[in-house]
N, C-alpha and C. Protein backbone atom coordinates (compact mmCIF):
# COMPACT_ATOMS: atom_id res chain seq x y z
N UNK A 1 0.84 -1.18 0.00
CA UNK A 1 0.00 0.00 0.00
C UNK A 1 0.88 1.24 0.00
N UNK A 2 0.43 1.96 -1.28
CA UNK A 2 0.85 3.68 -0.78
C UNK A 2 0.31 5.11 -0.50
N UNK A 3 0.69 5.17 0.98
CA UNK A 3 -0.32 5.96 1.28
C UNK A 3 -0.09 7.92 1.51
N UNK A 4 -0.89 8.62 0.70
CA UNK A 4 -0.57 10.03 0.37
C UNK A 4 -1.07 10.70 1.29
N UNK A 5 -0.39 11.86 1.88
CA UNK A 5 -1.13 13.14 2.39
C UNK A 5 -0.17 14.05 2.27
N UNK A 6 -1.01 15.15 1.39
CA UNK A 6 -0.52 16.54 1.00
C UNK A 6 -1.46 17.31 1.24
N UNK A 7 -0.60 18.86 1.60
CA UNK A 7 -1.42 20.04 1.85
C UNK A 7 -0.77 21.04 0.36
N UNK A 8 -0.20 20.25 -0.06
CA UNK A 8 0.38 21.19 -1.62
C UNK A 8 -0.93 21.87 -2.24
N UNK A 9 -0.69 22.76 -2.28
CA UNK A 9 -2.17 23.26 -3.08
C UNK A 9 -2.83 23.11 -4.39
N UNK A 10 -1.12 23.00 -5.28
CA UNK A 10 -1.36 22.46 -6.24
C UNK A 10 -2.18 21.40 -6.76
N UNK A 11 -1.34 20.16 -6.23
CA UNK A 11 -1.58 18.67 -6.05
C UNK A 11 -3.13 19.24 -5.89
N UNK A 12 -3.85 19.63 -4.67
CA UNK A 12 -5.57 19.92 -4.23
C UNK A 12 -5.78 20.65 -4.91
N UNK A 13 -5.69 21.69 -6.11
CA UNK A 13 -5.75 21.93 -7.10
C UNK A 13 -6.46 21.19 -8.06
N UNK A 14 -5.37 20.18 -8.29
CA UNK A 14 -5.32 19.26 -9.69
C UNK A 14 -6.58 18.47 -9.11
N UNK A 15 -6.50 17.95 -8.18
CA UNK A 15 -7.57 16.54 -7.19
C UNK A 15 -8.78 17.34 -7.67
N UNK A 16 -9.32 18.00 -7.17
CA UNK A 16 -10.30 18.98 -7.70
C UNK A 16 -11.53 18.91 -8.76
N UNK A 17 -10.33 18.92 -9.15
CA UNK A 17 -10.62 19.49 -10.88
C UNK A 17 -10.65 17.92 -11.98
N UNK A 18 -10.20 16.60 -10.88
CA UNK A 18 -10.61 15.23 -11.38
C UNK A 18 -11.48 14.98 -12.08
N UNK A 19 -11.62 14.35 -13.38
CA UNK A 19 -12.79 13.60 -13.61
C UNK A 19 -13.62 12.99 -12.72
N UNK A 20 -14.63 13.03 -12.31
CA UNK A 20 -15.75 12.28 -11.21
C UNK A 20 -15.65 12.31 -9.72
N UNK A 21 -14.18 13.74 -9.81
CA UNK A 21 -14.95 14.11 -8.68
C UNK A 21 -16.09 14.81 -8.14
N UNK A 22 -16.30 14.41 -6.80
CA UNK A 22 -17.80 14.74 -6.72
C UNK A 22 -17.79 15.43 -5.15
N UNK A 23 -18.90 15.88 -4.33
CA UNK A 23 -19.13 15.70 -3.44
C UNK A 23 -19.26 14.92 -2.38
N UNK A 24 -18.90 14.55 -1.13
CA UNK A 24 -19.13 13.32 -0.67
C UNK A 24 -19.04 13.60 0.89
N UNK A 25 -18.61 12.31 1.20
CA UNK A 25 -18.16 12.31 2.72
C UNK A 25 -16.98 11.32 2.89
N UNK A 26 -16.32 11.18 3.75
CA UNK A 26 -15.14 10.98 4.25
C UNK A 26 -15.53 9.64 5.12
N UNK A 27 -15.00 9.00 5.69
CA UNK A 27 -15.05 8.09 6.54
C UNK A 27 -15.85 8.12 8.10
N UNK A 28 -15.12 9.66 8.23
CA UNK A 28 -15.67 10.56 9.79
C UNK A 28 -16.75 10.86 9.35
N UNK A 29 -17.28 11.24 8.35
CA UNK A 29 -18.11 12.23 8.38
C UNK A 29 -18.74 13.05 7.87
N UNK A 30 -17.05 13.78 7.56
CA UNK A 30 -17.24 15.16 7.03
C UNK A 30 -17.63 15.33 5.93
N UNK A 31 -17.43 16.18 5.02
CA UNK A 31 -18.03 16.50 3.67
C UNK A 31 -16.69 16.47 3.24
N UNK A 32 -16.72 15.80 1.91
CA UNK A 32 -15.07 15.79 1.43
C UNK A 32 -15.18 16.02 -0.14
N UNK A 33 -14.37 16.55 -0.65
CA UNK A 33 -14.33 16.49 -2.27
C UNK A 33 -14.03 14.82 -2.65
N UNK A 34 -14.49 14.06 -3.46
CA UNK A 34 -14.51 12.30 -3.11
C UNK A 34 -13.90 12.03 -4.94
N UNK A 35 -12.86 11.72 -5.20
CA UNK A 35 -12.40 11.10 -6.31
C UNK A 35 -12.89 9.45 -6.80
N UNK A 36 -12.62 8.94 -5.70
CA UNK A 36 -13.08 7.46 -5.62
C UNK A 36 -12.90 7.04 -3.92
N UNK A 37 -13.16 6.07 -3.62
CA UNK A 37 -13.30 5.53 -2.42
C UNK A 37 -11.86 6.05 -1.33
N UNK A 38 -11.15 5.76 -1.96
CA UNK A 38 -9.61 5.91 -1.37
C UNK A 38 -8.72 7.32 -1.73
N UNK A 39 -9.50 8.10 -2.05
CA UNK A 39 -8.77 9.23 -2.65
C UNK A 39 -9.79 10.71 -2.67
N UNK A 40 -9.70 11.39 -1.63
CA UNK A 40 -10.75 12.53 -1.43
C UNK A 40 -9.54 14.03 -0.72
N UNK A 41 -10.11 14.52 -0.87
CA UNK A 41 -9.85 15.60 0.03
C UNK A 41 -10.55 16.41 0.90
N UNK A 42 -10.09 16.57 2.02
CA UNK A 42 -10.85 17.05 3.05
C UNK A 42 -10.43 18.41 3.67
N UNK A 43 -11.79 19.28 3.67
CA UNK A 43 -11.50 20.70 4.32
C UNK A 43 -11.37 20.40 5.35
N UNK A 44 -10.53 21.14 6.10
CA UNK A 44 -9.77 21.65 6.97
C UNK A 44 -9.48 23.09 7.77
N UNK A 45 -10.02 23.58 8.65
CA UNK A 45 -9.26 24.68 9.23
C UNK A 45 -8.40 25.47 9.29
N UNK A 46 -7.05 24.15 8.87
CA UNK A 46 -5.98 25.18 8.75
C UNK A 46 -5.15 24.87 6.99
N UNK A 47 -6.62 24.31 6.14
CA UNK A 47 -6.13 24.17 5.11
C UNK A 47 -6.69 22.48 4.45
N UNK A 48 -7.14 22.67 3.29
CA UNK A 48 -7.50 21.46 2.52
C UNK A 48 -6.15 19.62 2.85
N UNK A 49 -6.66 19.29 2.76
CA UNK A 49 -5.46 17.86 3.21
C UNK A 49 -6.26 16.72 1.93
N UNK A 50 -4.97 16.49 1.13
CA UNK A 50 -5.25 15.36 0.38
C UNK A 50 -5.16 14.05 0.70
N UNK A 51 -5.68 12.81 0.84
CA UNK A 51 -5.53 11.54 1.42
C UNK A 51 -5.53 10.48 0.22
N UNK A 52 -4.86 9.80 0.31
CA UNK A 52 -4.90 8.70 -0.82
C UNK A 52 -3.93 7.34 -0.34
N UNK A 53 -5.14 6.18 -0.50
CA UNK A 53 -4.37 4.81 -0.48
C UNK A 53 -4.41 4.32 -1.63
N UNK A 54 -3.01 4.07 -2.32
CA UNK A 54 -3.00 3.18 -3.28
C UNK A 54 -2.50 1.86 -2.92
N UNK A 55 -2.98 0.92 -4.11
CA UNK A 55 -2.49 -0.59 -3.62
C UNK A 55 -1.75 -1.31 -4.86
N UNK A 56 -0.78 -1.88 -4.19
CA UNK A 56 0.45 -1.91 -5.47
C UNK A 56 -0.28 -3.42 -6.40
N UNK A 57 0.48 -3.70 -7.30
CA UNK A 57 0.12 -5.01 -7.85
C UNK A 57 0.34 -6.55 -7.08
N UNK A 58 1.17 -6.25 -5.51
CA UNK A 58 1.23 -7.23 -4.86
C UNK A 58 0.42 -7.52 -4.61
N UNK A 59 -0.58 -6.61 -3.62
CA UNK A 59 -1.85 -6.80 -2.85
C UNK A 59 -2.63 -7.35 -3.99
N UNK A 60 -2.99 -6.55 -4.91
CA UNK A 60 -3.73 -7.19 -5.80
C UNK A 60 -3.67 -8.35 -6.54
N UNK A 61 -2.81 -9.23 -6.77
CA UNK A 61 -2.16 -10.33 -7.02
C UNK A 61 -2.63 -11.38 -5.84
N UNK A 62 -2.01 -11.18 -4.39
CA UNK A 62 -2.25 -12.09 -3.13
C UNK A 62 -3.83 -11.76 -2.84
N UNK A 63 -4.74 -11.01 -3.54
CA UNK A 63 -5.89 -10.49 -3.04
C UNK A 63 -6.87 -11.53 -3.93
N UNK A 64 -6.29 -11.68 -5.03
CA UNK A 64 -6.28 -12.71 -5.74
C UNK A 64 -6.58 -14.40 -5.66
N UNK A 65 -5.76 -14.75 -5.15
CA UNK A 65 -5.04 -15.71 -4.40
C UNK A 65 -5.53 -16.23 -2.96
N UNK A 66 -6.25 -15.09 -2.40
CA UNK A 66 -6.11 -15.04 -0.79
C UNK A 66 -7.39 -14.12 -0.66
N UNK A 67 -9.15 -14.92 -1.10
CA UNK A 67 -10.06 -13.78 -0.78
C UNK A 67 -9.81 -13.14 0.84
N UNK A 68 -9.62 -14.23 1.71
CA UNK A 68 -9.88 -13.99 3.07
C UNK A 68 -8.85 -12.25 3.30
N UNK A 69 -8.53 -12.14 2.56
CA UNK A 69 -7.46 -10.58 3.05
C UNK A 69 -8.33 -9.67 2.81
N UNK A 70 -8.30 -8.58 3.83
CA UNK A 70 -9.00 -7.82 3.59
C UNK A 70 -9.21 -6.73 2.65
N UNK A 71 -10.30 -5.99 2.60
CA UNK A 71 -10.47 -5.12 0.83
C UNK A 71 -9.78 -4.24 1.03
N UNK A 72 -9.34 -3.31 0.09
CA UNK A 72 -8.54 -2.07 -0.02
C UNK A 72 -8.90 -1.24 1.25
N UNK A 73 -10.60 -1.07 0.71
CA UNK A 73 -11.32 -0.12 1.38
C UNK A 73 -11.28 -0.02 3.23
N UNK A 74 -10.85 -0.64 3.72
CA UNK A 74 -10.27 -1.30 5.21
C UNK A 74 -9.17 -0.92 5.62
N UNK A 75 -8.20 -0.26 4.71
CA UNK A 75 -7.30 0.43 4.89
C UNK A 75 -7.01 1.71 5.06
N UNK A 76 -8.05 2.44 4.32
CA UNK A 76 -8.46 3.62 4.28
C UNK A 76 -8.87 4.20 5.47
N UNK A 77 -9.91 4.04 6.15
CA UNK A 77 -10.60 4.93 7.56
C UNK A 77 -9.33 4.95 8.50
N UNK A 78 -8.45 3.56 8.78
CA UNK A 78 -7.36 4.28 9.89
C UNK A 78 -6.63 5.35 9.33
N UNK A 79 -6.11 5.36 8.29
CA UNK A 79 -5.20 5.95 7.21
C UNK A 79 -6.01 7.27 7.42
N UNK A 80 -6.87 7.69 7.62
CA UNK A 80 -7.54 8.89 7.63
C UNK A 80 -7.50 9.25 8.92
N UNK A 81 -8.04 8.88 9.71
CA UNK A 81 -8.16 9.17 11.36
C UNK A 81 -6.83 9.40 11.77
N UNK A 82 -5.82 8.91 11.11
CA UNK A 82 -4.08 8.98 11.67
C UNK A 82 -3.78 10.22 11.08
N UNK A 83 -3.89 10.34 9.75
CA UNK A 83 -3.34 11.39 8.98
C UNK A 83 -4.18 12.51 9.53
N UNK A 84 -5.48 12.87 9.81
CA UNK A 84 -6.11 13.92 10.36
C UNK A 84 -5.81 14.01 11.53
N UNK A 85 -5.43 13.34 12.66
CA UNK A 85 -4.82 13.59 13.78
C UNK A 85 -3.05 14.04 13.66
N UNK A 86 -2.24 13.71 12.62
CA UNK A 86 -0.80 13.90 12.42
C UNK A 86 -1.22 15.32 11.91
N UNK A 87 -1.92 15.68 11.22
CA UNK A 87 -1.84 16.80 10.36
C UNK A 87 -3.03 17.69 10.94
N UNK A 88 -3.25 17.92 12.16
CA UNK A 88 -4.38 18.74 13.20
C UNK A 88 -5.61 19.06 12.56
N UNK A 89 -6.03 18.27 11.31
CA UNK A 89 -7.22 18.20 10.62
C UNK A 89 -8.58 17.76 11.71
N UNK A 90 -8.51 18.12 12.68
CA UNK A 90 -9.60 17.48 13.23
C UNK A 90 -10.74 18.14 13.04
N UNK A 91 -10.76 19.51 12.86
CA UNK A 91 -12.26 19.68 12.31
C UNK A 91 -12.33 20.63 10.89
N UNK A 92 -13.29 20.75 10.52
CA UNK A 92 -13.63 20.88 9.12
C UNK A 92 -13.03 22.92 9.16
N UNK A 93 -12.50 23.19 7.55
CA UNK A 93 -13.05 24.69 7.55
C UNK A 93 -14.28 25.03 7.88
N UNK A 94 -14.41 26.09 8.10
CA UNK A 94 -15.74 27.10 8.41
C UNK A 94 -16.42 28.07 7.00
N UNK A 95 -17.83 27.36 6.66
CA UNK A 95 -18.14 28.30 5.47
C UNK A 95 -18.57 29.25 5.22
């Protein structure tokens, strides 16, 4: 698994402006800009925070091989709750 968090503006820029991104929610909660399951960005207080789990061709290969492992998507909510606590994202901008 590789897992992203940026406050580059750019990068949240580009995320943005994705094909199919949409509106959504986040794992917590919140309201998030939502690319696909594993890849959103979330307002922030002291600034937008990009999150993204990717999963290499291993996982997907042994995922293969090995239903009992768990889905991508299982990786994601800690990966969020960590990165919003590392990066003082705990509550949303103000609109």
């Amino acid at each position: 698994m590789t897992y992203t968090a940026s406050r580059d503006p750019l990068v949240i820029a580009a995320v943005k402006k994705s094909p199919g991104t949409t509106k959504g929610e986040a794992p917590d909660g919140r309201e998030a800009d939502v690319v696909d399951p594993q890849r959103m960005v979330l307002p922030c207080a002291q600034g937008d925070l990009y999150l993204a789990v990717d999963s290499g061709l291993q996982y997907l290969e042994a995922r293969k091989r090995h239903s009992d492992l768990p889905a991508r998507s299982t990786y994601f909510e800690p990966f969020v709750k960590s990165a919003t606590k590392t990066f003082g994202c705990g509550t949303a901008a103000r609109s």
